[in-house]
N, C-alpha and C. Protein backbone atom coordinates (compact mmCIF):
# COMPACT_ATOMS: atom_id res chain seq x y z
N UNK A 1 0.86 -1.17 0.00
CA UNK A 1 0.00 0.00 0.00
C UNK A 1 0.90 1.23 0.00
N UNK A 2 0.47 2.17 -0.77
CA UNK A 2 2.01 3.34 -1.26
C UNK A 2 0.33 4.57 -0.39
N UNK A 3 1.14 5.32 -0.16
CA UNK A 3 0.68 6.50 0.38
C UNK A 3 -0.58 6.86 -0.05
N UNK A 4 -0.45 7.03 -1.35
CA UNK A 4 -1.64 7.83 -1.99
C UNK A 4 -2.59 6.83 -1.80
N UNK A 5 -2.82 5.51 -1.27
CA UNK A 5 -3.71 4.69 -1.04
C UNK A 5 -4.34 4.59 0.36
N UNK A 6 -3.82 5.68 1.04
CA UNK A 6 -4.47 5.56 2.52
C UNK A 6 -5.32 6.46 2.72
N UNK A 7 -6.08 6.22 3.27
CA UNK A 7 -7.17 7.37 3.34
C UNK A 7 -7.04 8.73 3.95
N UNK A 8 -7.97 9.79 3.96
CA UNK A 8 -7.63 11.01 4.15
C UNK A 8 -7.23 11.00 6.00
N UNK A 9 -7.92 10.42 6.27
CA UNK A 9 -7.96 11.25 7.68
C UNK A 9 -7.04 9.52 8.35
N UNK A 10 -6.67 8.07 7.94
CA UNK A 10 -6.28 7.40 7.98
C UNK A 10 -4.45 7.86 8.40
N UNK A 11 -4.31 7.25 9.94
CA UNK A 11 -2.76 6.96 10.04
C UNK A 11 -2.36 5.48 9.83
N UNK A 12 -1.31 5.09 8.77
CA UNK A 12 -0.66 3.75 8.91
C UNK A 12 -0.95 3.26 9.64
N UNK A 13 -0.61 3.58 11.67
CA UNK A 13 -0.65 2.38 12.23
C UNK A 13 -1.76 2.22 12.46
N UNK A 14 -2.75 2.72 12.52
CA UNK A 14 -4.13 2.56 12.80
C UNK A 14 -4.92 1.41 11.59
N UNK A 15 -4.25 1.91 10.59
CA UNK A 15 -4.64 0.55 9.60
C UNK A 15 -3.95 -0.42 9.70
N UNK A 16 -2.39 -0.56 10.30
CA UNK A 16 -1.53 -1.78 10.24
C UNK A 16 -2.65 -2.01 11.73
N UNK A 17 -2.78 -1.73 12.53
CA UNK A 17 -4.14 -2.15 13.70
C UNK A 17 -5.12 -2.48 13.51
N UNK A 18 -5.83 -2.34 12.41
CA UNK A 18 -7.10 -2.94 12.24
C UNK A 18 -6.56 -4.30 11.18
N UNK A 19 -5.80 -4.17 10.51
CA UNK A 19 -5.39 -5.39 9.86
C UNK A 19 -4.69 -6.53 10.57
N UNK A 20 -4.28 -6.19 12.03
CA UNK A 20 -3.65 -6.92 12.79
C UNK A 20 -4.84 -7.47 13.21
N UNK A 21 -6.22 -6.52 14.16
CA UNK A 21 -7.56 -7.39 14.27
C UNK A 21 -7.77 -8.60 13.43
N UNK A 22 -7.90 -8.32 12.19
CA UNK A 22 -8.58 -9.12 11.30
C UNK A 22 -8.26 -10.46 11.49
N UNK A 23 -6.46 -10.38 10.84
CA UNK A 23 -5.27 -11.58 11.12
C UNK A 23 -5.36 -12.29 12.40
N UNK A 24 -4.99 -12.01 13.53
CA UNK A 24 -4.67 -12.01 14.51
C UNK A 24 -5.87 -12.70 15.98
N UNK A 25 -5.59 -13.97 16.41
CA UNK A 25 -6.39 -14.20 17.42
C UNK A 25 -7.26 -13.25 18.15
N UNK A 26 -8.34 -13.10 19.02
CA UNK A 26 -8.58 -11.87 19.42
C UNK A 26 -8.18 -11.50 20.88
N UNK A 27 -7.83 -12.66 21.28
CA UNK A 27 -7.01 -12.95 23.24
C UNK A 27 -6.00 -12.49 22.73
N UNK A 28 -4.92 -12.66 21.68
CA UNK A 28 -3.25 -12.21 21.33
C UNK A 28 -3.47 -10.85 20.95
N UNK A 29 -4.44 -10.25 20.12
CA UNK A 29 -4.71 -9.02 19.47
C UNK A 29 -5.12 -8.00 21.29
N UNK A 30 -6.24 -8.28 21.66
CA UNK A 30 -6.01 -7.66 23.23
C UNK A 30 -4.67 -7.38 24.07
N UNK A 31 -4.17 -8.96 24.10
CA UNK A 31 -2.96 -8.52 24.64
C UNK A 31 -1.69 -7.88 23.91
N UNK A 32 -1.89 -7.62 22.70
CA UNK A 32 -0.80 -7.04 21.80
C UNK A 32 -1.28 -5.56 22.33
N UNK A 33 -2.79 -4.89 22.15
CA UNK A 33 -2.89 -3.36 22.49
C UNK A 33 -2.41 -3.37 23.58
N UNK A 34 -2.59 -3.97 24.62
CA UNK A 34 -2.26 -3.41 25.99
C UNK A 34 -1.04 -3.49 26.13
N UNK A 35 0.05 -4.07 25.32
CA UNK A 35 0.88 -3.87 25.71
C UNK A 35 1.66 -2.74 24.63
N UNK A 36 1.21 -1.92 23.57
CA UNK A 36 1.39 -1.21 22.70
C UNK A 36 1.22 0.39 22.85
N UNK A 37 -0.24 0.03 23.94
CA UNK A 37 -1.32 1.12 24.44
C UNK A 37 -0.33 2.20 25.16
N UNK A 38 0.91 2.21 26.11
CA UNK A 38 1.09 3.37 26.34
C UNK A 38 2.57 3.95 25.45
N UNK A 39 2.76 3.11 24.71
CA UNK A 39 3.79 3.58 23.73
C UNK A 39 3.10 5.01 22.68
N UNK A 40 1.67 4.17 22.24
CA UNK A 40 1.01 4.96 21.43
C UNK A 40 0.27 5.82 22.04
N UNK A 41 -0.34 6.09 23.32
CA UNK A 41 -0.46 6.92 24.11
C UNK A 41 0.72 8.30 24.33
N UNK A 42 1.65 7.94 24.25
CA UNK A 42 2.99 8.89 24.39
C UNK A 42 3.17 9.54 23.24
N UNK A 43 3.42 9.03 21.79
CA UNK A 43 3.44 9.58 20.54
C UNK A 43 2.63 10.34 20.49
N UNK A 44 1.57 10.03 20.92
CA UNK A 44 0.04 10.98 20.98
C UNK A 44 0.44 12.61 21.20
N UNK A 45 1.25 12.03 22.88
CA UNK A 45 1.25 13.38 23.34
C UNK A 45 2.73 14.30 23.35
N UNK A 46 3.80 13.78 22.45
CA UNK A 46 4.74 14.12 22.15
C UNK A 46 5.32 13.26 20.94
N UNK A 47 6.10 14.68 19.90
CA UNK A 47 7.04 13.93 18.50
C UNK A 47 7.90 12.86 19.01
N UNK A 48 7.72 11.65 18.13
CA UNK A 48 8.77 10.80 18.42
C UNK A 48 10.63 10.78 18.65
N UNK A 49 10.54 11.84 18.30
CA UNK A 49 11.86 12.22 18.51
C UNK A 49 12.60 12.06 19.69
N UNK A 50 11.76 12.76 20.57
CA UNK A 50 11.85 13.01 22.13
C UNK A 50 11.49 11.91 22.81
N UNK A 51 11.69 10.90 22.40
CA UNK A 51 10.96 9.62 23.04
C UNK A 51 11.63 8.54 22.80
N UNK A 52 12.29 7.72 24.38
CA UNK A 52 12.82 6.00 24.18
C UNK A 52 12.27 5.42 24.10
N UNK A 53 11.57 4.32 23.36
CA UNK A 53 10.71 3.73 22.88
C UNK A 53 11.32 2.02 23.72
N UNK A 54 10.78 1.64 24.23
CA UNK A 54 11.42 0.24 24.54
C UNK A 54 9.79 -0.40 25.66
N UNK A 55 9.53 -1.75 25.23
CA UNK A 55 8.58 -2.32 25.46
C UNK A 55 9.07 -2.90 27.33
N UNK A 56 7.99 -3.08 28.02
CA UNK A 56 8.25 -3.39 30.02
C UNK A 56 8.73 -4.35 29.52
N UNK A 57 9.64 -4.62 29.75
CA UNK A 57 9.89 -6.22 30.56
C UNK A 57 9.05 -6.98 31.09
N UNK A 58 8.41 -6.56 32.12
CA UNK A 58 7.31 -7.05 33.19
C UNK A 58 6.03 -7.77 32.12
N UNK A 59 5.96 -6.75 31.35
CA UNK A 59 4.48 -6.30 30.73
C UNK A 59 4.85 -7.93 29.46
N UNK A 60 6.05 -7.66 29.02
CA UNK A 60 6.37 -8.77 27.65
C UNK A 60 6.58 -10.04 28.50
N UNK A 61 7.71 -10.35 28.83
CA UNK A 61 8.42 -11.01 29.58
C UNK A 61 7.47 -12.70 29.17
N UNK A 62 6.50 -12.85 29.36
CA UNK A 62 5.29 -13.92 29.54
C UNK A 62 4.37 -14.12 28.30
N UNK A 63 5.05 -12.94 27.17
CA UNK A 63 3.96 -12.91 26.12
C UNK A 63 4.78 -13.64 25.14
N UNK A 64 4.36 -14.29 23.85
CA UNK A 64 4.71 -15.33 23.03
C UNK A 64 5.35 -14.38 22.09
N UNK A 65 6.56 -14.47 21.46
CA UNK A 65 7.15 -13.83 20.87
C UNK A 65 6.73 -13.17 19.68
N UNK A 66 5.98 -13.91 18.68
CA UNK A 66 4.95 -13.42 18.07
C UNK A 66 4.13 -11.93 18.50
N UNK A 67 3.85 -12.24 19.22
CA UNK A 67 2.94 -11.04 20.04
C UNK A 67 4.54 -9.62 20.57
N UNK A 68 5.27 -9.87 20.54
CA UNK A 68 6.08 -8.81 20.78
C UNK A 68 6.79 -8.98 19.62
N UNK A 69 6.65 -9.73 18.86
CA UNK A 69 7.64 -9.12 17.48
C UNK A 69 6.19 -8.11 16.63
N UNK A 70 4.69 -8.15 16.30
CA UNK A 70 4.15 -7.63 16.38
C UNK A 70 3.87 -6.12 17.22
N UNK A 71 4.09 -6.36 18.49
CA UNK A 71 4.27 -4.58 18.89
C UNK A 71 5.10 -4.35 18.73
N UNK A 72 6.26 -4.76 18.13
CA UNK A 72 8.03 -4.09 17.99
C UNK A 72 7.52 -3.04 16.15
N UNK A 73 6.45 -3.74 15.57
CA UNK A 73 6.37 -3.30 14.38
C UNK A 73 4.92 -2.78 14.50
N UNK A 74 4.22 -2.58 15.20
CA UNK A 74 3.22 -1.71 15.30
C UNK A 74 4.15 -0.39 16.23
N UNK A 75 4.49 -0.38 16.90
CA UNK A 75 5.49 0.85 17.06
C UNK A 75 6.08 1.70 16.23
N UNK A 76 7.08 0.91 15.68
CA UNK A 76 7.69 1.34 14.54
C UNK A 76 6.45 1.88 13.34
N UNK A 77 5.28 1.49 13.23
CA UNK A 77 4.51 1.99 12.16
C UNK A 77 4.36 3.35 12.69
N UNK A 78 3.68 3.11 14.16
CA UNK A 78 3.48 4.90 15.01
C UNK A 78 4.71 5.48 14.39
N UNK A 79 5.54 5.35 14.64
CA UNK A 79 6.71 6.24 14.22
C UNK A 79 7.13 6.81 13.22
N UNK A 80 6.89 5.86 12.14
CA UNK A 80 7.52 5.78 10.84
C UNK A 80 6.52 6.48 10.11
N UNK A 81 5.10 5.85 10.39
CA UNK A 81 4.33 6.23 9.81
C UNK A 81 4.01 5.62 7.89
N UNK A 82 5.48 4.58 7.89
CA UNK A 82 5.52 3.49 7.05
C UNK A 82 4.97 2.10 7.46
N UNK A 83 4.48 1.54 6.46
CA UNK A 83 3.75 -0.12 6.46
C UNK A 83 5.04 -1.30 6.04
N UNK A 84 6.14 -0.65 5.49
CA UNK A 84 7.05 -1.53 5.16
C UNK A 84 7.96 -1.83 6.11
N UNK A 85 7.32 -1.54 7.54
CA UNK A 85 9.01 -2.26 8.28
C UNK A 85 9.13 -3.97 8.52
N UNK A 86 10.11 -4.31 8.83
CA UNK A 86 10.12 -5.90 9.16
C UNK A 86 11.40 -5.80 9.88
N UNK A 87 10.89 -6.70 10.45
CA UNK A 87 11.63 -7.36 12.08
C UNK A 87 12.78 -8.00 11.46
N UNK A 88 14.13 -8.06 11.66
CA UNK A 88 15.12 -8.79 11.48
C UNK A 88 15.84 -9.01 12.44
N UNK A 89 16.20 -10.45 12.31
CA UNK A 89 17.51 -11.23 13.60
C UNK A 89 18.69 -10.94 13.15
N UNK A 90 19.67 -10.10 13.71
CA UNK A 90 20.48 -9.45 13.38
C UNK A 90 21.74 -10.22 14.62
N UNK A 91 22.55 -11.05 13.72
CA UNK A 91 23.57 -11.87 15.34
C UNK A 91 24.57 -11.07 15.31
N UNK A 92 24.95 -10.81 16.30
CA UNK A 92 25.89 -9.55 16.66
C UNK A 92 27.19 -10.76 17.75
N UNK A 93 28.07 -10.52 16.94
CA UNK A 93 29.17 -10.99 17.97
C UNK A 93 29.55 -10.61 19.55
N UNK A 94 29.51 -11.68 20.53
CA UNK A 94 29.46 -11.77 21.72
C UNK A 94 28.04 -11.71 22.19
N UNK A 95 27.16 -11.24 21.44
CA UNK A 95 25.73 -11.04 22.20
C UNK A 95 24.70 -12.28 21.87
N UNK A 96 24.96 -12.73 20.61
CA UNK A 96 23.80 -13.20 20.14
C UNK A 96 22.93 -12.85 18.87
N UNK A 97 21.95 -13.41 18.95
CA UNK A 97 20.85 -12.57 18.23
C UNK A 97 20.26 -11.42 18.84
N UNK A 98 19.92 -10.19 17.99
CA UNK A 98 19.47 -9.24 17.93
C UNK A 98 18.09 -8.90 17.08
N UNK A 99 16.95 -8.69 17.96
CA UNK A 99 15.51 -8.44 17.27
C UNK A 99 15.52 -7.09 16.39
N UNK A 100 15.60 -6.75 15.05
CA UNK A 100 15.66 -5.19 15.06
C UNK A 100 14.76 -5.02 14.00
N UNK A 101 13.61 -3.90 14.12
CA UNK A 101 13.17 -3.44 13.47
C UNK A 101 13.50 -2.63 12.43
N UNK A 102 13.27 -2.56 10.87
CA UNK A 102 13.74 -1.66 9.56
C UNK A 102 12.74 -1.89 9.07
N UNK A 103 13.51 -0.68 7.62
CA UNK A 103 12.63 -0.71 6.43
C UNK A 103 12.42 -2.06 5.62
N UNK A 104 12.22 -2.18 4.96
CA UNK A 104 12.18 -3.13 3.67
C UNK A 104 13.44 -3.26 3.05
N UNK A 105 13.92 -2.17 2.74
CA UNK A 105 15.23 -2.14 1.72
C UNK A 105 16.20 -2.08 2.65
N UNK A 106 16.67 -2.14 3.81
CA UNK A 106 17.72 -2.16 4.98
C UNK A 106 17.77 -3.68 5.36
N UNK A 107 16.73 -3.95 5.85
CA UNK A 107 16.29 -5.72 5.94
C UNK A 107 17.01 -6.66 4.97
N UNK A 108 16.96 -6.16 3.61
CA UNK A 108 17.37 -7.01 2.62
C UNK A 108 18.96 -6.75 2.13
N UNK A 109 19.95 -5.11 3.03
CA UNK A 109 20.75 -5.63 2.21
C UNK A 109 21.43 -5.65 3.67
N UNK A 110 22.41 -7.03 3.27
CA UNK A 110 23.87 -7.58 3.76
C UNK A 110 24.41 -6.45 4.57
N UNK A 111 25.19 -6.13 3.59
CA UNK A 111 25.86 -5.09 4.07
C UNK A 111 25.18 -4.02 4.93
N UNK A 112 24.13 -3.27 4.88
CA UNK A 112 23.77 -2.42 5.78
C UNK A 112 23.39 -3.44 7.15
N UNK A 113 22.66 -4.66 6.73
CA UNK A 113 22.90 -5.38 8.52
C UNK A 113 23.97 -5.22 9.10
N UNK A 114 25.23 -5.42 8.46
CA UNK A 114 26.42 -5.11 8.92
C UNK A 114 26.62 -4.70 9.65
N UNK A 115 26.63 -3.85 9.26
CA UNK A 115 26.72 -2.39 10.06
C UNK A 115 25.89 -1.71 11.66
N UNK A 116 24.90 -2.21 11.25
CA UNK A 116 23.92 -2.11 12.36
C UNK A 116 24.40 -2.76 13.18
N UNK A 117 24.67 -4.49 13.01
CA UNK A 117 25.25 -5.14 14.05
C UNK A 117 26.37 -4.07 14.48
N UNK A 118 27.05 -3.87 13.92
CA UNK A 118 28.51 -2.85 14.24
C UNK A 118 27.94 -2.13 15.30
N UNK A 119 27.14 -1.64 15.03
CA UNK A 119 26.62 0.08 16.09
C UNK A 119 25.83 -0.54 17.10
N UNK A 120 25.87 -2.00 17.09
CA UNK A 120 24.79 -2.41 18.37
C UNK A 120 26.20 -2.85 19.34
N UNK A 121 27.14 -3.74 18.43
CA UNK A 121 28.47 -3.52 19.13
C UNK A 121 28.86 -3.31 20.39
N UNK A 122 29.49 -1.41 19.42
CA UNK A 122 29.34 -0.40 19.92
C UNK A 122 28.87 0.18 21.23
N UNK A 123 27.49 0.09 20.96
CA UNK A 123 26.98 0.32 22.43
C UNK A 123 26.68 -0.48 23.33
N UNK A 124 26.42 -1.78 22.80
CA UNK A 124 27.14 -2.47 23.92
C UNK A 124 28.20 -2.89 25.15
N UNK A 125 29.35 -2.10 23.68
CA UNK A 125 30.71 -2.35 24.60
C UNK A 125 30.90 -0.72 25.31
N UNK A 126 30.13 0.37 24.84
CA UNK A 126 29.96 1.64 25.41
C UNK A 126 28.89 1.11 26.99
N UNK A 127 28.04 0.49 27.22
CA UNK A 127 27.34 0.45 28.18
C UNK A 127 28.38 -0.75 29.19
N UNK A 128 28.67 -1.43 28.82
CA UNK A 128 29.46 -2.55 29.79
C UNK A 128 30.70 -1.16 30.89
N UNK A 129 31.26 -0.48 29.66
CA UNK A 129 32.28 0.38 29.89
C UNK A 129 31.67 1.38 30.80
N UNK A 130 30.45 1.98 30.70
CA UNK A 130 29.87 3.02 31.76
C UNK A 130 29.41 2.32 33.14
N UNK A 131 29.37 0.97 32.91
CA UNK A 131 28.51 0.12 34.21
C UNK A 131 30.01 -0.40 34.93
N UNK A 132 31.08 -0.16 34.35
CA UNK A 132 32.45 -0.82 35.24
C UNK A 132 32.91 0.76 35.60
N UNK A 133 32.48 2.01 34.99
CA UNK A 133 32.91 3.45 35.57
C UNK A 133 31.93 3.65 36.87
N UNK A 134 30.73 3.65 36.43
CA UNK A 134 29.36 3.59 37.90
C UNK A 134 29.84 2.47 38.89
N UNK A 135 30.29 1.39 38.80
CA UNK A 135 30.38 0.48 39.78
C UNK A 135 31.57 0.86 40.68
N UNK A 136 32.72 1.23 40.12
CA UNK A 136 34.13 1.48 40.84
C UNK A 136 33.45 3.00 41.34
N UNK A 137 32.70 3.58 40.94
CA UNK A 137 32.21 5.00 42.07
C UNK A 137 31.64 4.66 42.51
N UNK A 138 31.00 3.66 42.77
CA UNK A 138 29.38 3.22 43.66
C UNK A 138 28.54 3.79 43.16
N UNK A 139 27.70 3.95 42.23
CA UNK A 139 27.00 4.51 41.87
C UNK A 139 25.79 2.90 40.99
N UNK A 140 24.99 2.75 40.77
CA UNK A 140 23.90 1.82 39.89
C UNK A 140 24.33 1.86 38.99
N UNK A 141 24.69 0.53 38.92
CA UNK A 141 24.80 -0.42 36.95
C UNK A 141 23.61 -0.57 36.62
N UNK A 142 22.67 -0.76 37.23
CA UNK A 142 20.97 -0.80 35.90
C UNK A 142 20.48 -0.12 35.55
N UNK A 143 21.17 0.34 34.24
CA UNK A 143 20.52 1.09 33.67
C UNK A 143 20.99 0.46 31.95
C-alpha cells in the first residue's frame, strides 16, 4: 500500500491495527494493544523524537514472541508512519541474536545489517564500559 492509497484522515498504524484485528487471534490481538497502548499513548502526546521507545519487561516477559515481534512493528509503524518495516535477527558478535526493526530495503541488504550489528556492538561495549565506571564510584549499573 504506497501512500496515496491511505485514506484522508487514515494513520498507517491505525490501519496496520485494524489489519492486525482481522489476522490475529482476538485474546493475542487484546494482549498485543495493551501492551502497545502506552507507547502509542505517548506519541500521541509528544514527536517521536523526544521519546525511548522500549517495550516493560514485566508487561512482555510472559507474552509469546509473536505477540512482541508484532508490537516491535506496530510501534515502529506509530513512528515511521511506514507499512514496510520488518523485524530482522540481526547476530551480533558476543551477544547473540538481535531483534531489530527496519525498512524493507535495509532488511534485505547484507551489508547495511552489517553495520547495524557494528553500532549495536558499539553500544554495547559503550554500556558494559559506563557500568564498570558507575560500579568502581558506587554509583547503579541498571541502567
Amino acid at each position: 500500500m504506497n501512500e496515496s492509497e491511505f485514506p484522508p484522515d487514515g494513520r498507517p498504524v491505525d490501519m496496520y491495527l485494524d489489519l492486525l484485528r482481522v489476522r490475529m487471534d482476538s485474546e493475542d490481538y487484546e494482549m498485543l494493544l495493551k501492551v502497545v497502548a502506552p507507547a502509542l499513548r505517548a506519541l500521541d502526546e509528544q514527536p517521536p523524537e523526544s521519546l525511548d521507545f522500549a517495550l516493560d519487561p514485566q508487561d512482555t516477559e510472559d507474552l509469546p514472541q509473536e505477540i512482541r515481534d508484532e508490537a516491535a512493528l506496530v510501534i515502529a509503524t506509530a513512528v515511521t508512519g511506514r507499512l514496510d518495516n520488518q523485524l530482522v535477527e540481526i547476530h551480533v558478535d558476543g551477544t547473540g541474536p538481535v531483534r531489530v526493526v527496519t525498512d524493507a530495503v535495509t532488511a534485505s541488504d547484507p551489508t547495511r545489517l552489517a553495520e547495524i550489528a557494528g553500532c549495536i556492538r558499539r553500544r554495547q561495549s559503550d554500556t558494559e564500559e559506563l557500568r564498570g565506571i558507575a560500579a568502581a564510584s558506587g554509583l547503579p549499573t541498571d541502567f
